[in-house]
Protein backbone atom coordinates (compact mmCIF):
# COMPACT_ATOMS: atom_id res chain seq x y z
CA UNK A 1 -61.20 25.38 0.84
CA UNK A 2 -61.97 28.92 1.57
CA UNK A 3 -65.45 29.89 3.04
CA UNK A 4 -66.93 33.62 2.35
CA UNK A 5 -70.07 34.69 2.95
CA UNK A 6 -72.10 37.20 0.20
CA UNK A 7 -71.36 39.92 2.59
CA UNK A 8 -67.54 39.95 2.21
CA UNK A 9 -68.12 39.04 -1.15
CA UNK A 10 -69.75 42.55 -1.76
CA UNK A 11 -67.03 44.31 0.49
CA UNK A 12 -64.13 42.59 -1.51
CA UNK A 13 -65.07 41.59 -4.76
CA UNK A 14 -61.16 40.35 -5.12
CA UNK A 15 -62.06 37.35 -3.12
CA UNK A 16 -63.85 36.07 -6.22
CA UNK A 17 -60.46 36.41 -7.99
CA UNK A 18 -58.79 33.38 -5.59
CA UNK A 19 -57.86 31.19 -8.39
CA UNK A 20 -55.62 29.00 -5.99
CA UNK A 21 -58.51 27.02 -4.62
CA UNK A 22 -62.16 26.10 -4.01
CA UNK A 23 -63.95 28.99 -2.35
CA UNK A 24 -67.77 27.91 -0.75
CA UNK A 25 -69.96 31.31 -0.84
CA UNK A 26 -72.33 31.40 2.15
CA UNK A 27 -75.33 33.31 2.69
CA UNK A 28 -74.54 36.11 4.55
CA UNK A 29 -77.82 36.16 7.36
CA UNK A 30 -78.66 32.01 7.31
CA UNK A 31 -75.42 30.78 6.62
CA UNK A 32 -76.08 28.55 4.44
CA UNK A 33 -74.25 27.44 1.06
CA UNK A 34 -75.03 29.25 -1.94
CA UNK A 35 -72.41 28.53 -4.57
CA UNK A 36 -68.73 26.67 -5.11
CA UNK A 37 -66.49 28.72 -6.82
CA UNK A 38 -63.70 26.35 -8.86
CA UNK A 39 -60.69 27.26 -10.35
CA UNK A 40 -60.89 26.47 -14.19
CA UNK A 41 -58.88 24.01 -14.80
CA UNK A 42 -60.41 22.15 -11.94
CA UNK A 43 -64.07 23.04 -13.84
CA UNK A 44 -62.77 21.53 -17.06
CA UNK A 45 -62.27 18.17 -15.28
CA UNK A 46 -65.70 18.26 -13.86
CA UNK A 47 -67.94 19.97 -16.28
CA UNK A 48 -69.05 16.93 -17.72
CA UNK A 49 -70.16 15.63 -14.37
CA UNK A 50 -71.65 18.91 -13.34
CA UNK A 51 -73.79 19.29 -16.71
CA UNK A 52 -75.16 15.52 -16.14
CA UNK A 53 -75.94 16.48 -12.45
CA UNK A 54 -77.91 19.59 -13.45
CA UNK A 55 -79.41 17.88 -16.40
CA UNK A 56 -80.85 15.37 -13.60
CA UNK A 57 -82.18 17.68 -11.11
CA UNK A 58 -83.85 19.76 -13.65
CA UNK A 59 -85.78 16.55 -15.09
CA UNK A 60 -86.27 15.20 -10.97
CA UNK A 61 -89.62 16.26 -11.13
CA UNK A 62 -90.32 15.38 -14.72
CA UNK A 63 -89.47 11.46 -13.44
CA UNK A 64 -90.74 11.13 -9.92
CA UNK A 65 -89.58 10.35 -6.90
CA UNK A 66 -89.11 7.20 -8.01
CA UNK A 67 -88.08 6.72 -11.31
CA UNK A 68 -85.25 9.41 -10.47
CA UNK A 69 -83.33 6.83 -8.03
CA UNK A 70 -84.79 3.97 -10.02
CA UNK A 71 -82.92 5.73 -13.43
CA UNK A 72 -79.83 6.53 -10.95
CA UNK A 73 -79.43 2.81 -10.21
CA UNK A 74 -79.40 2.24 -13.83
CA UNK A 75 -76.57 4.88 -14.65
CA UNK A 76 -74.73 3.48 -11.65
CA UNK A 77 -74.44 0.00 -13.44
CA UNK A 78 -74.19 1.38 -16.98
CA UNK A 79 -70.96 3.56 -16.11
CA UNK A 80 -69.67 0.55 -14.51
CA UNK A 81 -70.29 -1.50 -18.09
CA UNK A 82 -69.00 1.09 -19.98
């Protein structure tokens, strides 16, 4: 995995061209992760996974505190049904 920050990214916009690998994008000042960059055919195994996983964060504060781990319980033991 390669590790860039936004600075570099803005000095060499090629690095967001490195199709061989997973690159993490940094904040350039805090240094703290911004963004993954995946290769595509890497994304097409995991898009369903990442679209579920943004569909729950999005309704976290619809749910609760509570009913969020409560309903991620659930999905635990419904995958393993299924």
């Amino acid at each position: 995995m390669t590790t860039v920050t936004t600075t570099d990214i803005l000095r060499h916009p090629a690095l967001l061209n490195a199709a061989d690998g997973i690159t993490l994008i940094e904040d350039g000042r805090r240094h703290e992760p911004k963004s993954v960059l995946l290769p595509y055919a890497l994304y097409k195994k995991v898009r369903e996974q990442i679209e579920d996983e943004l569909y729950l964060m999005s309704n976290q504060k619809a749910l609760g505190t509570e009913a969020y781990q409560e309903f991620l319980e659930l999905e635990e033991v419904i995958e393993d049904l299924v």
